[in-house]
N, C-alpha and C. Protein backbone atom coordinates (compact mmCIF):
# COMPACT_ATOMS: atom_id res chain seq x y z
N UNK A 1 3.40 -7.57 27.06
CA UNK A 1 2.53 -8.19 28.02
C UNK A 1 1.96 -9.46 27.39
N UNK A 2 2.02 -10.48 28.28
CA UNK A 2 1.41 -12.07 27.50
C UNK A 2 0.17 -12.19 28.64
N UNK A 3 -0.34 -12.98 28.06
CA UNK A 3 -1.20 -13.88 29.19
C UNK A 3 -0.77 -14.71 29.99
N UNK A 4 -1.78 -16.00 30.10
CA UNK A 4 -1.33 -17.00 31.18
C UNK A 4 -0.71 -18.30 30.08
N UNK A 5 -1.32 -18.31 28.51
CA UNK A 5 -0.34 -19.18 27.99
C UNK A 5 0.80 -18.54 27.11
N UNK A 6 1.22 -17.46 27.41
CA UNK A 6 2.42 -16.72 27.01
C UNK A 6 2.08 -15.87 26.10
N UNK A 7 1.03 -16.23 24.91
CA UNK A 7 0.73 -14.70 23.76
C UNK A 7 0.64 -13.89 24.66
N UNK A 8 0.53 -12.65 23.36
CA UNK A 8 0.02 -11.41 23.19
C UNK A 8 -1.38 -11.64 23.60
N UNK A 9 -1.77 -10.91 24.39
CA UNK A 9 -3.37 -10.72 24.70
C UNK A 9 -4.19 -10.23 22.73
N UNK A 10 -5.44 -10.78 22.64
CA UNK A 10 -5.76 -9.85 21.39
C UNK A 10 -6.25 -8.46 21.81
N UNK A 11 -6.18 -7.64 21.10
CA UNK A 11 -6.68 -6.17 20.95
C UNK A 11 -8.10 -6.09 20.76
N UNK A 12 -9.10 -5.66 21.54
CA UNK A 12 -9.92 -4.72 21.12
C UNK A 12 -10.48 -4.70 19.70
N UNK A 13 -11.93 -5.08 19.11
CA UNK A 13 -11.78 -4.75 17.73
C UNK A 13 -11.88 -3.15 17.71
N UNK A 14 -12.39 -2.61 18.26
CA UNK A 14 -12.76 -1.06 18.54
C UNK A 14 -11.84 -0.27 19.01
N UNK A 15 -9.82 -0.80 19.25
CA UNK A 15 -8.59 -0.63 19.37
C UNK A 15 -8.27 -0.91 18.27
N UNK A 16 -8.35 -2.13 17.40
CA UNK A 16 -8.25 -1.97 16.21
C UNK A 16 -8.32 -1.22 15.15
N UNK A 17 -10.05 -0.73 15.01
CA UNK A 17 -10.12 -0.12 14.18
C UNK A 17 -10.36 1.36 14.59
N UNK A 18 -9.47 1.55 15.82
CA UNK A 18 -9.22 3.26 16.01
C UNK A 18 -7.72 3.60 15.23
N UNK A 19 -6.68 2.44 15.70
CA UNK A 19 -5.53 2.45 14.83
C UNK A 19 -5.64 2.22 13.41
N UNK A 20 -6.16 1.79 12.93
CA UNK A 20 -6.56 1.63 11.77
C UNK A 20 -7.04 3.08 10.87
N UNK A 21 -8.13 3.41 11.41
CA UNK A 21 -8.52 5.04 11.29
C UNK A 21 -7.55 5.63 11.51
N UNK A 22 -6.24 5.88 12.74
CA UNK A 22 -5.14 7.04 12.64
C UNK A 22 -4.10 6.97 11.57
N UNK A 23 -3.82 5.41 11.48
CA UNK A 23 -2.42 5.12 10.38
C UNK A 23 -3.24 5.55 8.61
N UNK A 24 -4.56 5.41 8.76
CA UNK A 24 -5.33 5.93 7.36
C UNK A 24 -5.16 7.69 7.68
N UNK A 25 -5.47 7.85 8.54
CA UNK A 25 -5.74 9.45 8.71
C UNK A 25 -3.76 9.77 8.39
N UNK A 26 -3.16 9.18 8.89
CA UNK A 26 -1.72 9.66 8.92
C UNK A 26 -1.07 9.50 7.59
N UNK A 27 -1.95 8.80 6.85
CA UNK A 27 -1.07 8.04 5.26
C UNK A 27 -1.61 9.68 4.50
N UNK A 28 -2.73 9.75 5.19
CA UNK A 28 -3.36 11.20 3.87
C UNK A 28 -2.52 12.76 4.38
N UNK A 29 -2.07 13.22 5.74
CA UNK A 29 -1.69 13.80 6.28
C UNK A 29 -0.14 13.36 5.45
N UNK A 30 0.49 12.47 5.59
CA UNK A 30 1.99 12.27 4.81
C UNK A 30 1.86 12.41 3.65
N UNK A 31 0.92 12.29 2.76
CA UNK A 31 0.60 12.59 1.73
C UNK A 31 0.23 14.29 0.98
N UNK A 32 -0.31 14.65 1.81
CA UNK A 32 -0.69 15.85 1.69
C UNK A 32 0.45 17.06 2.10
N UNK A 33 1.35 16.46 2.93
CA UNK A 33 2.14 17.74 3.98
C UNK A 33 3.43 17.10 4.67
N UNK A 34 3.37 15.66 3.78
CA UNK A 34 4.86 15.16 4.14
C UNK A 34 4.80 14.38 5.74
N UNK A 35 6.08 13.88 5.64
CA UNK A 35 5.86 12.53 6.79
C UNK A 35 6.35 14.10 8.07
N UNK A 36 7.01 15.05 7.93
CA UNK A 36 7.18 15.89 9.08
C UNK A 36 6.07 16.94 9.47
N UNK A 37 4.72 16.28 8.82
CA UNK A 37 3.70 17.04 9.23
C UNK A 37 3.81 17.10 11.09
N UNK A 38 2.76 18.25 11.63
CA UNK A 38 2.53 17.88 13.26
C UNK A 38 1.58 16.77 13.46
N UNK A 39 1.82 16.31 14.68
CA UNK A 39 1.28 15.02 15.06
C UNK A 39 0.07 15.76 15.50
N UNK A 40 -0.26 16.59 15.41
CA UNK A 40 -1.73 17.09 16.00
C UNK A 40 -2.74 17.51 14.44
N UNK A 41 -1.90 17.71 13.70
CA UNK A 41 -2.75 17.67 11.84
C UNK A 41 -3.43 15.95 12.14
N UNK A 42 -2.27 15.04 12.39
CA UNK A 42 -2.63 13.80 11.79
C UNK A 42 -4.02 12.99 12.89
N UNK A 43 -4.02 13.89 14.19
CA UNK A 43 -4.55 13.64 15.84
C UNK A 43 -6.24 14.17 15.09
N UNK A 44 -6.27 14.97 14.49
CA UNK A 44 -7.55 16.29 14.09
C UNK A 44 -8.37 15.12 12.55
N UNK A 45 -7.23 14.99 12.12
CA UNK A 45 -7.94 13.88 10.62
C UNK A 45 -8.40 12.66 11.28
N UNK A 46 -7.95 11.81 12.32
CA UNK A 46 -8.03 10.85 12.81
C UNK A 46 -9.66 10.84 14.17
N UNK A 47 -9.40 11.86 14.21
CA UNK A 47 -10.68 12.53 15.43
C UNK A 47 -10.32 12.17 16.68
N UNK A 48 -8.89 12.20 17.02
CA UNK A 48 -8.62 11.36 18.42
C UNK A 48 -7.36 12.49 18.91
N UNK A 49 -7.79 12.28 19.86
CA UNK A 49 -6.36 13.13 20.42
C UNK A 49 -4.76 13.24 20.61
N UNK A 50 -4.06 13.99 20.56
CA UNK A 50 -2.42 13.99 20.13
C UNK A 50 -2.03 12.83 21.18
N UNK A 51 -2.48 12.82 22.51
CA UNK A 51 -2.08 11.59 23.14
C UNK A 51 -2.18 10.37 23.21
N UNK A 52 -3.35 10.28 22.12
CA UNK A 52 -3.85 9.15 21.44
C UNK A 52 -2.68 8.06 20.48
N UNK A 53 -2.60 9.17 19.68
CA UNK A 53 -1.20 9.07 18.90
C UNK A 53 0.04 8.60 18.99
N UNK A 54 0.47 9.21 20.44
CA UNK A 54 1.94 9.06 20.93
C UNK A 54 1.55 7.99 21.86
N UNK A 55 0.16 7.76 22.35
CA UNK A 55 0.14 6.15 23.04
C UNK A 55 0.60 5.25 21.85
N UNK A 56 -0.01 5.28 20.91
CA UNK A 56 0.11 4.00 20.00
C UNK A 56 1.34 3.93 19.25
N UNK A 57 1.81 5.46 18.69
CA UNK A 57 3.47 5.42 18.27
C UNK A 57 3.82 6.14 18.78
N UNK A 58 5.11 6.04 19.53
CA UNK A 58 5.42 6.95 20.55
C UNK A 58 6.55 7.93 19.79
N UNK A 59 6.95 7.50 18.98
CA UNK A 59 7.83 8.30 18.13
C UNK A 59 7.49 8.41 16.46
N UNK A 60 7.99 9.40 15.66
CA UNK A 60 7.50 9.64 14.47
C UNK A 60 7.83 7.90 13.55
N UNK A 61 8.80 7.61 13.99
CA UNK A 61 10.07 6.38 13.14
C UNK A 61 8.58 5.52 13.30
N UNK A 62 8.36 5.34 14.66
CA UNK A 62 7.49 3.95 15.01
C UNK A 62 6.07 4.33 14.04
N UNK A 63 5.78 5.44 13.92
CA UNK A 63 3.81 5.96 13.23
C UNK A 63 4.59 5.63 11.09
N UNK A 64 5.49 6.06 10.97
CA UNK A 64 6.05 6.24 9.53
C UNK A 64 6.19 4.48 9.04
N UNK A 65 6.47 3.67 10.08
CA UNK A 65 7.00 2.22 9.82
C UNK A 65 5.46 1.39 9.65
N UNK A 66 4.79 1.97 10.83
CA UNK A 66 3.10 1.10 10.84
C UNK A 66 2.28 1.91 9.39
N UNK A 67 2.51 3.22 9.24
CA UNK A 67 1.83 3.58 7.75
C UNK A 67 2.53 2.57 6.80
N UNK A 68 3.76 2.51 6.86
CA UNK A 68 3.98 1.75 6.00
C UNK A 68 3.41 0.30 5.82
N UNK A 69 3.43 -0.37 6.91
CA UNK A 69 3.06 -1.85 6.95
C UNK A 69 1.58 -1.40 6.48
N UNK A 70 0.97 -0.71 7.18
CA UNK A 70 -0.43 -0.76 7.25
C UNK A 70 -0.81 -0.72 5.72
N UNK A 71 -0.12 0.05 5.05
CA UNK A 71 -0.78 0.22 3.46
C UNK A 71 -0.35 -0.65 3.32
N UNK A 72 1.31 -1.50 2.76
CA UNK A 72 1.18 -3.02 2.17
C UNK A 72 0.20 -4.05 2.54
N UNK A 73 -0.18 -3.82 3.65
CA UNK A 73 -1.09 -4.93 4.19
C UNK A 73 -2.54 -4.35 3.32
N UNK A 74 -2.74 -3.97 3.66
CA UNK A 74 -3.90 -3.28 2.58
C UNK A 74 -4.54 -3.56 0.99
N UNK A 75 -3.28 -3.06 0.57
CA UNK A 75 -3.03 -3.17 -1.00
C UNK A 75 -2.78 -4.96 -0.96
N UNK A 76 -2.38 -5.59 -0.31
CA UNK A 76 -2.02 -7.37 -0.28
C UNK A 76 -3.62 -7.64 0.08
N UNK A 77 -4.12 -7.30 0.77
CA UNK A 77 -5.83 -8.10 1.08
C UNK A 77 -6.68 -7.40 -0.19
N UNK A 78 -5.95 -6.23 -0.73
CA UNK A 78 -7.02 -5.47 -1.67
C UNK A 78 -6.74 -6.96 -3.16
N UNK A 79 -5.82 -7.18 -3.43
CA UNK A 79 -5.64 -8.16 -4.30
C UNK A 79 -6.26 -9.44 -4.14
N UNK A 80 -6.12 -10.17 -3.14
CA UNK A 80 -6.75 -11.18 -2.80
C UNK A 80 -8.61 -10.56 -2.80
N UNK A 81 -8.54 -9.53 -2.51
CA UNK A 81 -10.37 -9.35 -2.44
C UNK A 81 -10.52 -9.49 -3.92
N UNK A 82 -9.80 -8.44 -5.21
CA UNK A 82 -10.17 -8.02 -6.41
C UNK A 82 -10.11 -9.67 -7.40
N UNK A 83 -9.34 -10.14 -6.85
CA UNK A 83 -9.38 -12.11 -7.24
C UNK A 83 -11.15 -12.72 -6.70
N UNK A 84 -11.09 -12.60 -5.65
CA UNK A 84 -12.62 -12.75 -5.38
C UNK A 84 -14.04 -12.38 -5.89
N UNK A 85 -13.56 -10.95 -6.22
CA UNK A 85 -15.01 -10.24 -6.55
C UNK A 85 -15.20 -9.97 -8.09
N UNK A 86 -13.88 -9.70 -8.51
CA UNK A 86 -14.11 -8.89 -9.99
C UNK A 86 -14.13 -10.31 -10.89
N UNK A 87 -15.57 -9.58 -12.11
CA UNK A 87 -15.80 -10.55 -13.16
C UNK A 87 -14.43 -11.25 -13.70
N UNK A 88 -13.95 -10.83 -14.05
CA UNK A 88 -12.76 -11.43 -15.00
C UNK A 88 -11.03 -11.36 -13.88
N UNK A 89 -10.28 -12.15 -14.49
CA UNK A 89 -8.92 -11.67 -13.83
C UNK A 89 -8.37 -10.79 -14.12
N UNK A 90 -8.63 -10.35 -15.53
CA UNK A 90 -7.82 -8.71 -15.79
C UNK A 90 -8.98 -7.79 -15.25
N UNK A 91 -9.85 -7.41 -14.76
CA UNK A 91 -10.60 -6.57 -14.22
C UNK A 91 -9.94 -6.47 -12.67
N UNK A 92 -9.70 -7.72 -12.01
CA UNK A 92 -9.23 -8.34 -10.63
C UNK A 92 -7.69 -7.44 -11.21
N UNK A 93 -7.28 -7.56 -11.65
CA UNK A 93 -5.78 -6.98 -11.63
C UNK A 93 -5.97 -5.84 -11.83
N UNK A 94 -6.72 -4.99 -12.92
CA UNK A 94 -7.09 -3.76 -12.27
C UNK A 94 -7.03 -2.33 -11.37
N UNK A 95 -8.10 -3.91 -10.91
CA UNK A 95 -8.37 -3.35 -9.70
C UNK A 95 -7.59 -2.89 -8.91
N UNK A 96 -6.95 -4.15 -8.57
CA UNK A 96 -5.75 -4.38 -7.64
C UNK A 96 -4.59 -3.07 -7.59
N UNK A 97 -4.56 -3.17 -9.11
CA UNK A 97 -3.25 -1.70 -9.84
C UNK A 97 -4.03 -0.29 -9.26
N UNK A 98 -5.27 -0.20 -9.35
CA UNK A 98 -5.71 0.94 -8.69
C UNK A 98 -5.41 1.41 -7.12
N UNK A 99 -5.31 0.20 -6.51
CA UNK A 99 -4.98 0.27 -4.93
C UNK A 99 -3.10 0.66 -4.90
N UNK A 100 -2.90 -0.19 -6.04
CA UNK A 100 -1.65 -0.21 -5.66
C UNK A 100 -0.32 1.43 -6.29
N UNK A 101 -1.49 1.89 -7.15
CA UNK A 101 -0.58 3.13 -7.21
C UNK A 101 -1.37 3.95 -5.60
N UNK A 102 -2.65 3.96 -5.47
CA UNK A 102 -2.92 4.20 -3.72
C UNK A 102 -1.89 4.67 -3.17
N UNK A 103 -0.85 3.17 -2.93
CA UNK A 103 -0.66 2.98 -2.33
C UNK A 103 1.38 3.54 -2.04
N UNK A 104 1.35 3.73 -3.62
CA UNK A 104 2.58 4.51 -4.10
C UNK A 104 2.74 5.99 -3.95
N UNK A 105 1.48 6.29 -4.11
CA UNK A 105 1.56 7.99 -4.04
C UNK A 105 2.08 8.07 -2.24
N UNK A 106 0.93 7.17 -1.86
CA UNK A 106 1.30 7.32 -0.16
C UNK A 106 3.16 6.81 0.48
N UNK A 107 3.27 5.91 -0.59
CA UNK A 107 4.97 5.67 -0.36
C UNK A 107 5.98 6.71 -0.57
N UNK A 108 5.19 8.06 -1.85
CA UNK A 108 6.28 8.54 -2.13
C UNK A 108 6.41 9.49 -1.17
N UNK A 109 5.17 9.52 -0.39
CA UNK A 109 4.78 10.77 0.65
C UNK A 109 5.86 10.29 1.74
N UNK A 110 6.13 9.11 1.80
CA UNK A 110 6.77 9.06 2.50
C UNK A 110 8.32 8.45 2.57
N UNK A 111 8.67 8.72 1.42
CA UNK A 111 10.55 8.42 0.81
C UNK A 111 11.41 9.24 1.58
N UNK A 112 11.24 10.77 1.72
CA UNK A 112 12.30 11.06 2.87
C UNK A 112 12.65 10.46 4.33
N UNK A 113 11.92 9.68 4.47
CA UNK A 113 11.88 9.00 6.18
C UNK A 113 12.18 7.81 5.38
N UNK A 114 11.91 6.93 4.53
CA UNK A 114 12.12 5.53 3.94
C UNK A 114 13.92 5.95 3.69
N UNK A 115 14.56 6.83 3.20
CA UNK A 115 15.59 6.88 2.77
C UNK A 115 16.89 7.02 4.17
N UNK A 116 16.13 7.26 5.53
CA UNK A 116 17.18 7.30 6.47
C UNK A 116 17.72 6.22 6.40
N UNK A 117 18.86 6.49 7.52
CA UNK A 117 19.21 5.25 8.41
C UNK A 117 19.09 4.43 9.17
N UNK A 118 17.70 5.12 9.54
CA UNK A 118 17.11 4.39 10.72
C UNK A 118 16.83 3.09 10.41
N UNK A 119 17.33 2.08 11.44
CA UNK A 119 17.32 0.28 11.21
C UNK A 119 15.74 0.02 11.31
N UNK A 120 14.34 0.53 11.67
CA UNK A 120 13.16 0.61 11.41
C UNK A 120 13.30 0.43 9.54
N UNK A 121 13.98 1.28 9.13
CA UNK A 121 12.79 1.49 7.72
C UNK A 121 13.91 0.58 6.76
N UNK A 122 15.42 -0.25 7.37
CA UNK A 122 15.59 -0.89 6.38
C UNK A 122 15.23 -2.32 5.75
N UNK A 123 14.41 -2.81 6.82
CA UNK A 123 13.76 -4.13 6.23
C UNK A 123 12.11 -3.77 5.75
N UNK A 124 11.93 -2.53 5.32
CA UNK A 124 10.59 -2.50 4.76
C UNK A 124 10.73 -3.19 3.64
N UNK A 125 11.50 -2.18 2.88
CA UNK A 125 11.28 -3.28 1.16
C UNK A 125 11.08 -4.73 1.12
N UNK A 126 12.27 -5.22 1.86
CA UNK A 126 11.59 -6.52 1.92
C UNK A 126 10.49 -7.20 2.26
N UNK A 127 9.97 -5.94 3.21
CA UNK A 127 8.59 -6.70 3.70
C UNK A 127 7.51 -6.51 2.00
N UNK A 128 7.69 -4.99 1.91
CA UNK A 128 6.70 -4.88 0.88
C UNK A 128 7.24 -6.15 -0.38
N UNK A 129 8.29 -6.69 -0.47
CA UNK A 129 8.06 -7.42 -1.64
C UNK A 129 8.00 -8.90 -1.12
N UNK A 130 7.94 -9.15 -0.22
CA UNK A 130 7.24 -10.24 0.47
C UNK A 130 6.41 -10.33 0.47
N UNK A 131 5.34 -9.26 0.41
CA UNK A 131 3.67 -8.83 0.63
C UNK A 131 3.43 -9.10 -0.53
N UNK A 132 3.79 -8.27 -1.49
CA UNK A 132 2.73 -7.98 -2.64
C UNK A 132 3.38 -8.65 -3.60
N UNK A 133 5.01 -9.32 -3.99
CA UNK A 133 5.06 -10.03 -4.69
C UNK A 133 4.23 -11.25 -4.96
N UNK A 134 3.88 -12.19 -4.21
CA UNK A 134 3.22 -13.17 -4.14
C UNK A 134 1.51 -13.10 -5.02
N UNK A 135 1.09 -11.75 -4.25
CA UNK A 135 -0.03 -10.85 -4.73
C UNK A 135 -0.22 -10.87 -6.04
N UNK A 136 0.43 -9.92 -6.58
CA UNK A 136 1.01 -9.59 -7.89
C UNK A 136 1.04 -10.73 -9.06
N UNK A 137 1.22 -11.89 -8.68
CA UNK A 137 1.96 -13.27 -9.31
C UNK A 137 0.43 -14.17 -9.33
N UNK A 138 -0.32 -14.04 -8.56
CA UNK A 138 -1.52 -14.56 -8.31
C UNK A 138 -2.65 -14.02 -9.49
N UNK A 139 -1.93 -12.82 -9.74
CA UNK A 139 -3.27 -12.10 -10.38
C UNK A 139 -2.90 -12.06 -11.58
N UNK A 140 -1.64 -12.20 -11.63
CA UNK A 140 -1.37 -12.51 -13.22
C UNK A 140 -1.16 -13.93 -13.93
N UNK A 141 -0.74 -14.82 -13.27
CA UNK A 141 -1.32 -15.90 -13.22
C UNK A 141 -2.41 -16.24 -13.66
N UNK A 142 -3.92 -15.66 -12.43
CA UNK A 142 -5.01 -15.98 -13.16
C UNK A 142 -5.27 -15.33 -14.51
N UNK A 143 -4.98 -14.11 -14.69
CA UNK A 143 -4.98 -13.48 -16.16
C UNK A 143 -4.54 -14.32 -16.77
N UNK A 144 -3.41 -14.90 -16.92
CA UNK A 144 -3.04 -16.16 -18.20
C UNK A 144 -3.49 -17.19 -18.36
N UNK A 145 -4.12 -17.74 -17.06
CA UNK A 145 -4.79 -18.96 -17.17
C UNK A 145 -6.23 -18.54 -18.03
N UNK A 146 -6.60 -17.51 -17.78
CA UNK A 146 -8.12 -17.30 -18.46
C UNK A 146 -7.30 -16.59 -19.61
N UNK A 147 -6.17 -16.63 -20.13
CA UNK A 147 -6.15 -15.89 -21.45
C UNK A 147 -6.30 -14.59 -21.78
N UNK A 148 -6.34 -13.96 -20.70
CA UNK A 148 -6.40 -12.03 -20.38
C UNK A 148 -5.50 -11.45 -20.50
N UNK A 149 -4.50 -12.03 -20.25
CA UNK A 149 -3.02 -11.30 -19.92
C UNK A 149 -1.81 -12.30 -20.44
N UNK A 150 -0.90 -11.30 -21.33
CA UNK A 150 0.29 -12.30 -21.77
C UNK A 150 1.08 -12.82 -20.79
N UNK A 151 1.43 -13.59 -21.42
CA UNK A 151 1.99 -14.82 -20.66
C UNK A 151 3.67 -14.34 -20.15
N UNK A 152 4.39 -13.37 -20.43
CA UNK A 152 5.43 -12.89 -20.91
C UNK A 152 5.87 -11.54 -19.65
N UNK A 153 5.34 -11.33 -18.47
CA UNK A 153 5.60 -10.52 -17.55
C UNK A 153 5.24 -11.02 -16.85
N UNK A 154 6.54 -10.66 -15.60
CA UNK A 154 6.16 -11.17 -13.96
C UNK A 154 5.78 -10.20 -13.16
N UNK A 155 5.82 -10.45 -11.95
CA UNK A 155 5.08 -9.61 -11.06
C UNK A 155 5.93 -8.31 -10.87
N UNK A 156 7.50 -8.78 -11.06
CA UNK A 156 8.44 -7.64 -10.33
C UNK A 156 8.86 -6.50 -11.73
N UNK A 157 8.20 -7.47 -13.13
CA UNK A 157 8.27 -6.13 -13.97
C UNK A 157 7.08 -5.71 -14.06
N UNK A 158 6.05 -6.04 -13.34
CA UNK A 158 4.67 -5.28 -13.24
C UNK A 158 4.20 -4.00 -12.25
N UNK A 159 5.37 -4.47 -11.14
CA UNK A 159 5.51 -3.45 -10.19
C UNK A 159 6.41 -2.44 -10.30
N UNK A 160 7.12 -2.58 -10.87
CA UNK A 160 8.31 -1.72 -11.10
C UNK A 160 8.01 -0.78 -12.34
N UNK A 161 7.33 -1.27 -13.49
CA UNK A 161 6.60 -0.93 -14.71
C UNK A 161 5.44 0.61 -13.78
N UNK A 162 4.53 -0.03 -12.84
CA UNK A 162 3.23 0.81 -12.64
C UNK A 162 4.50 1.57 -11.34
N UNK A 163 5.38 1.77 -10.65
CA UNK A 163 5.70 2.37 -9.57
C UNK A 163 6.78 3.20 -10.68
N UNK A 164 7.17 3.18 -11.74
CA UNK A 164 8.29 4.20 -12.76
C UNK A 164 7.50 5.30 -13.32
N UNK A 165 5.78 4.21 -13.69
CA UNK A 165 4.61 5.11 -13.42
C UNK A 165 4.20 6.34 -12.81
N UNK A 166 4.65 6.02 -11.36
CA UNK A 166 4.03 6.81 -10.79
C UNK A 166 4.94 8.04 -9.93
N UNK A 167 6.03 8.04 -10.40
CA UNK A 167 7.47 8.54 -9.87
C UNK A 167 7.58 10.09 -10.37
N UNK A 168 7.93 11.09 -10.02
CA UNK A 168 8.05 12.16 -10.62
C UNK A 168 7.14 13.98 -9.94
N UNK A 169 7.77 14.46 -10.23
CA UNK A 169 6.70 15.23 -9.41
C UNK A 169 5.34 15.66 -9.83
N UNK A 170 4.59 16.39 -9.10
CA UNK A 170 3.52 16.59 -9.19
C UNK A 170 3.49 17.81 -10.82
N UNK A 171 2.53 17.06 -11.45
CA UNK A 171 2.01 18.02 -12.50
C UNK A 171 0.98 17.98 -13.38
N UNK A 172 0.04 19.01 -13.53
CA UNK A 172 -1.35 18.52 -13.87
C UNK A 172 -1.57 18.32 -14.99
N UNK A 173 -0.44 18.11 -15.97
CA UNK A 173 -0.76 17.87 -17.13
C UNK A 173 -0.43 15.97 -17.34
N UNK A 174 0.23 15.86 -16.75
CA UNK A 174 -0.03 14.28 -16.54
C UNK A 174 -0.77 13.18 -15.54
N UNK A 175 -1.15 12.71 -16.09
CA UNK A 175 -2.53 11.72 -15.36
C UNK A 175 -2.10 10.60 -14.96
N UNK A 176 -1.40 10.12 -13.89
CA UNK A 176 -1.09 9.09 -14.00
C UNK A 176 -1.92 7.70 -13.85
N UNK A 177 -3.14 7.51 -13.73
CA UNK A 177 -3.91 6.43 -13.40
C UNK A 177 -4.54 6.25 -15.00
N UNK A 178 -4.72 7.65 -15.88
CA UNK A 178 -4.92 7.02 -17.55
C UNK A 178 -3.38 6.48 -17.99
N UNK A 179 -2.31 6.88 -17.61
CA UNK A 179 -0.79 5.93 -18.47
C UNK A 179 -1.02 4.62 -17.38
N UNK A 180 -1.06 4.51 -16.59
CA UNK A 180 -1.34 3.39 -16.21
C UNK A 180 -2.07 2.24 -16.50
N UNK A 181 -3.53 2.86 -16.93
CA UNK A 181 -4.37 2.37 -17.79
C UNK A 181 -3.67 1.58 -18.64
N UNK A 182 -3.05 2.78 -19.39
CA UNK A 182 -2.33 2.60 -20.78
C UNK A 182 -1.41 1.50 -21.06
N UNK A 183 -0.85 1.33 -19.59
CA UNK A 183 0.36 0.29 -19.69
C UNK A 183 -0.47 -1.37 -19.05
N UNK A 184 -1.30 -0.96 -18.52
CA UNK A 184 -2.18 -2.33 -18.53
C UNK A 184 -3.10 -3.01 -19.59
N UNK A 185 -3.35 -2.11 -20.40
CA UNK A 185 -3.86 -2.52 -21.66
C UNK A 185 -2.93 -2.72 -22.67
N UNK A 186 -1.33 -2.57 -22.59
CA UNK A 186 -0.58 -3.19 -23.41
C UNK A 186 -0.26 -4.68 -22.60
N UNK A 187 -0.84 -5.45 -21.37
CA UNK A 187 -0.16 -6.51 -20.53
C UNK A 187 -1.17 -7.70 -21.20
N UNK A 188 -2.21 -6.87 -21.75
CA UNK A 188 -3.60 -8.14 -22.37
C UNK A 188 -3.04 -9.14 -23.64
N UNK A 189 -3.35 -9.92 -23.33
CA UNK A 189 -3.14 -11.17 -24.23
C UNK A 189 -3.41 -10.85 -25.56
N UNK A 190 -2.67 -10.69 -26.58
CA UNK A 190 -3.37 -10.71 -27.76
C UNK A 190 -4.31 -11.57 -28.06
N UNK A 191 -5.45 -11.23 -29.57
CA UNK A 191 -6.50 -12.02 -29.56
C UNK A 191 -6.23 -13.01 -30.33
N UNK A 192 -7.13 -14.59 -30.04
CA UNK A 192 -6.78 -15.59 -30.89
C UNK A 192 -7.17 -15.72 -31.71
């Protein structure tokens, strides 16, 4: 549906941020119980009703593709915020690494649906490294310019480094946000 100069009408901010609330309620529900949870688990976390749901994704492919966007988009404004707010640039990167394993656990919740065939989920990657590469490169960047971070890693062995991180199954004897730690405190600049 367009208007009278051809867009998209805008949405509702209070349509906004009801979708917003379900694709969050649906990332923890895929997380917790897998992307073939019932659409009425994800309807109950969200506080809105199952028809609520199937208005906005009418099929599982279409709710699995917007979790997806919805977290890259996320974790990409969470970087640009942690550049803004945090004292230093390695604090800002961080940060950022904190959102962004977030944002991995919620990816891995959802790898059996990422791994179909469905023509939905094969231009994600590219989206996500369209998103957050740029991200990624910004924040390490500023780390080198202030001398925080060696000069000697890019973004795509930073992501690939914290997501090898975070790969594996569940077990409580490993922590993955202290090795993570671990591997960000080997990325610091030696001292001069």
């Amino acid at each position: 549906m367009t208007d009278e100069t051809g867009r998209a009408p805008r949405r509702r901010a209070d349509a906004r941020r009801n979708e917003s609330a379900l694709l969050d309620a649906a990332a923890a529900v895929f997380v917790a119980s897998g992307v073939e949870a019932p659409v009425r688990d994800i309807a109950a976390k969200a506080g809105v009703g199952v028809g609520t749901v199937y208005r906005h994704f009418p099929t599982r492919a279409d709710l699995v593709v917007a979790v997806y966007r919805h977290q890259v988009e996320a974790c990409a404004v969470a970087g640009e915020e942690a550049l803004e707010r945090a004292d230093s640039p390695f604090e800002a990167l961080r940060r950022w690494i904190d959102v962004f394993v977030d944002f991995l656990v919620t990816k891995h919740g959802l790898a059996g649906a990422l791994q179909s065939d469905d023509p939905q989920f094969q231009v994600l990657h590219a989206y996500f490294l369209d998103r957050l590469l740029p991200v990624g490169t910004r924040l390490l960047e500023a780390g080198v310019a202030a001398g925080e971070v060696r000069d000697d890693v890019t973004a795509i062995e930073l992501m690939r480094g914290v997501g090898g991180l975070c790969i594996g199954p569940a077990d409580d004897r490993y922590d993955v946000r202290h090795t993570v730690g671990v591997f960000l405190d080997g990325m610091r600049a030696p001292a001069r």
